[in-house]
Protein backbone atom coordinates (compact mmCIF):
# COMPACT_ATOMS: atom_id res chain seq x y z
CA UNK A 1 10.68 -95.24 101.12
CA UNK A 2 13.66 -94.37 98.44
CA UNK A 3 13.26 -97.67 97.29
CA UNK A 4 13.04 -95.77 93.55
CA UNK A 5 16.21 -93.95 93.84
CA UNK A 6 18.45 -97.11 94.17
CA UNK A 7 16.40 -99.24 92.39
CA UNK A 8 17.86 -101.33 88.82
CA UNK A 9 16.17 -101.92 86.03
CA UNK A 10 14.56 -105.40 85.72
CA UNK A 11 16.65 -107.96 84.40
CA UNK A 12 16.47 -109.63 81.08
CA UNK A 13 14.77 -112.86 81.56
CA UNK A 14 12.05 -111.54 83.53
CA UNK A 15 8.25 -111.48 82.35
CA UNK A 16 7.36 -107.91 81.40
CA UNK A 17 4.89 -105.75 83.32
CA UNK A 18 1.95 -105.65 81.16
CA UNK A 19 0.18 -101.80 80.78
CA UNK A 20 -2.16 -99.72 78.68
CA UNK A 21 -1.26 -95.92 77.94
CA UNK A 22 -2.67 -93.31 75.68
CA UNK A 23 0.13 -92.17 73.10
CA UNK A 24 0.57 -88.73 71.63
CA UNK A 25 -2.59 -89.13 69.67
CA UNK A 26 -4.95 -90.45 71.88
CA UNK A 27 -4.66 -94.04 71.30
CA UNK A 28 -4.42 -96.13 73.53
CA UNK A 29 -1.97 -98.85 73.36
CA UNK A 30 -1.45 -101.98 75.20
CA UNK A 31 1.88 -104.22 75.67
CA UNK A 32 -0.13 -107.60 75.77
CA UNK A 33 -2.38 -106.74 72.74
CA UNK A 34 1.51 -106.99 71.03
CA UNK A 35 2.42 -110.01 72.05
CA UNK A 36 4.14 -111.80 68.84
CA UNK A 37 6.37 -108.53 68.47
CA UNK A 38 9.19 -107.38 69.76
CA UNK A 39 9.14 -103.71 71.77
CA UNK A 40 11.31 -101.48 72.77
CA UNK A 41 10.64 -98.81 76.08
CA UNK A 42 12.52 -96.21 75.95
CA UNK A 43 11.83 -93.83 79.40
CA UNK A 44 13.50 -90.64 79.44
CA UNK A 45 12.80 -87.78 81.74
CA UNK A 46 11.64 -84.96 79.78
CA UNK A 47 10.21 -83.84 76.15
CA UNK A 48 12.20 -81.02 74.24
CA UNK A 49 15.56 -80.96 76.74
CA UNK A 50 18.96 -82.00 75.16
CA UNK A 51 19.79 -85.42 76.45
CA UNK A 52 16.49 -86.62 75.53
CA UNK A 53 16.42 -85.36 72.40
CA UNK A 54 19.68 -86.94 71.61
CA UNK A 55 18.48 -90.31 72.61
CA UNK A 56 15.19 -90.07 70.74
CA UNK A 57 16.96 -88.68 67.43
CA UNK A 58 18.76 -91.65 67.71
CA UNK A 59 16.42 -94.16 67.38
CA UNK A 60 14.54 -92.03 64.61
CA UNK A 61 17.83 -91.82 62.39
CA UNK A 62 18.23 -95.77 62.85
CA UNK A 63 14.69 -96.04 62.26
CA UNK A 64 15.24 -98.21 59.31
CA UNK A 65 17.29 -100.72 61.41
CA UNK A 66 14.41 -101.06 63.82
CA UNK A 67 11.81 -101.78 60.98
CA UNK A 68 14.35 -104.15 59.51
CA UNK A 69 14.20 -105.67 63.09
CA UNK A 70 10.18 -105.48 63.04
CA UNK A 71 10.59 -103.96 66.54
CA UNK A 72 7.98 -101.67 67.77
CA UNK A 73 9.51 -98.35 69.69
CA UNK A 74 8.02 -96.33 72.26
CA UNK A 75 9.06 -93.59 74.32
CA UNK A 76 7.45 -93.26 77.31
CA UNK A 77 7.43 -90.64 80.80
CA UNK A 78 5.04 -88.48 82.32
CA UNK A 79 4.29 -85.22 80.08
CA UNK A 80 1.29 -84.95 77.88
CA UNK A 81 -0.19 -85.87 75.01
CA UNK A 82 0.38 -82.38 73.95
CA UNK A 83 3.46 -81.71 74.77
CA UNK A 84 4.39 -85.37 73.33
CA UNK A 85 2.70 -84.90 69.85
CA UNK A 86 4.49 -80.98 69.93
CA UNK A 87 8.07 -82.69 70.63
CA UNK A 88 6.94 -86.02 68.17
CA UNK A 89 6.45 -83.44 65.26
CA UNK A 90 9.38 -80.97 65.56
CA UNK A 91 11.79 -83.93 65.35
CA UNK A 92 9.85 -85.88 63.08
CA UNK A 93 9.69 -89.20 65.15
CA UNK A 94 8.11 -92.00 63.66
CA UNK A 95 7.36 -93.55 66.76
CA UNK A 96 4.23 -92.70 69.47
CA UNK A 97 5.53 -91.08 72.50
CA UNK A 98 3.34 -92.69 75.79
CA UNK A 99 1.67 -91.07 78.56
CA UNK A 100 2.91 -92.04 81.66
CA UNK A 101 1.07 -88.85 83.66
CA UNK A 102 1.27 -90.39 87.15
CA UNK A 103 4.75 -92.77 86.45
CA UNK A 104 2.93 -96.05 87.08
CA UNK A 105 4.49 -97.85 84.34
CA UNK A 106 7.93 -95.97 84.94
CA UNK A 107 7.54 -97.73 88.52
CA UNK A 108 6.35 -100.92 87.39
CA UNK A 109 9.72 -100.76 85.10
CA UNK A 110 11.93 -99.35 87.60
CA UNK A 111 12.00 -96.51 86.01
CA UNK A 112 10.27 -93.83 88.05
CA UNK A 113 11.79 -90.77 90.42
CA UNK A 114 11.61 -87.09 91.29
CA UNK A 115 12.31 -87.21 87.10
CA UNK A 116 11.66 -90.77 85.22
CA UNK A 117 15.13 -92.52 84.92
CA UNK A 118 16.72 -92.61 81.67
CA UNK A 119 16.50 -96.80 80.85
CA UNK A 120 15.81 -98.73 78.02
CA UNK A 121 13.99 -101.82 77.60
CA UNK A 122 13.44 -104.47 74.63
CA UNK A 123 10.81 -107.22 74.99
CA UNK A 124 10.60 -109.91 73.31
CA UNK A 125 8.02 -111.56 71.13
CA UNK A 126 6.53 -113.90 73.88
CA UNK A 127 6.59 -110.84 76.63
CA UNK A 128 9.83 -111.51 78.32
CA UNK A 129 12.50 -108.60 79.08
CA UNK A 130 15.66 -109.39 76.51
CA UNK A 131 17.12 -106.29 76.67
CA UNK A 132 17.30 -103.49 80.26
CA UNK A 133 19.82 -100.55 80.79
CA UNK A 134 20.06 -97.42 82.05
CA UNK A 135 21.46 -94.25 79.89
CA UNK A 136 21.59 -94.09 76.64
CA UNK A 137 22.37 -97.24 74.61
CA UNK A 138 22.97 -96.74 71.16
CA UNK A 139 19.99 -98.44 68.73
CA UNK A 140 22.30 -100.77 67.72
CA UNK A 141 23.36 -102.17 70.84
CA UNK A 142 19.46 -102.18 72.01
CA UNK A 143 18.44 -103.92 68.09
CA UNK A 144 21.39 -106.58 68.40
C-alpha cells in the first residue's frame, strides 16, 4: 500500500516503460515513436516553486550540451498544460513540459507520491534506461 513512498527508481539496464502524454502545447508525444534517440525524463513535483525551477534552469542553460548530445529532454509531473506552457514561457525552456494529470507514468517510473518524486532518467537510443537518480543531477552528470 506505500509501496510508492519507498520505492527506487528503475535501474539502468532495464527496458523503459513505454507512454504517450500531451505536452504543454497539446501534442502528444510518445517514447516509442523516439526510438533511435536518446531521452531524458526529468519528474519534478511542481511548476513555478524554487527547487524545480532550479533543476529545470539547469538543463535550459546547458541546453547546448544536450543538443550537442542529440538528446531529447522532457519534464514531466502532473499540472497542466496551462500551467506547463505559463512556467515553459517565463523561463524560456526550450524543452516541452508533459502532462502527467493522474501520475501514471510517474508510477510506471517510480516516480509517483502524495507530490511526484524529484528523479531523473536518460534512455537510450534502443529504449533501455542508461541513466536513473533521484534529486537533482547536474546536466552534465545526466549527458555524460
Amino acid at each position: 500500500m506505500l509501496s510508492w513512498l519507498f520505492s527506487d527508481p528503475l535501474k539502468a539496464g532495464t527496458p523503459a516503460p513505454d507512454f504517450s502524454l500531451p505536452d504543454d502545447s497539446g501534442r502528444v508525444v510518445t517514447l516509442s515513436a523516439l526510438r533511435g534517440k536518446r531521452v531524458v525524463l526529468v519528474f519534478y513535483p511542481a511548476d513555478d516553486t524554487p527547487g524545480c525551477t532550479k533543476q529545470l534552469c539547469q538543463f535550459r542553460d546547458d541546453w547546448s550540451q544536450a543538443r550537442a548530445a542529440g538528446v531529447e529532454v522532457f519534464g514531466v509531473n502532473p499540472g497542466s498544460a496551462r500551467s506547463h506552457g505559463k512556467f515553459r514561457e517565463k523561463f524560456k525552456f526550450p524543452f516541452p513540459l508533459l502532462v502527467d494529470e493522474s501520475q501514471k507514468v510517474a508510477e510506471l517510473y517510480h516516480a509517483n507520491g502524495l507530490i511526484v518524486k524529484r528523479t531523473v532518467y536518460v534512455i537510450g537510443k534502443d529504449g533501455v534506461i542508461q541513466f536513473s537518480r533521484r534529486g537533482m543531477p547536474a546536466p552534465s552528470e545526466v549527458l555524460a
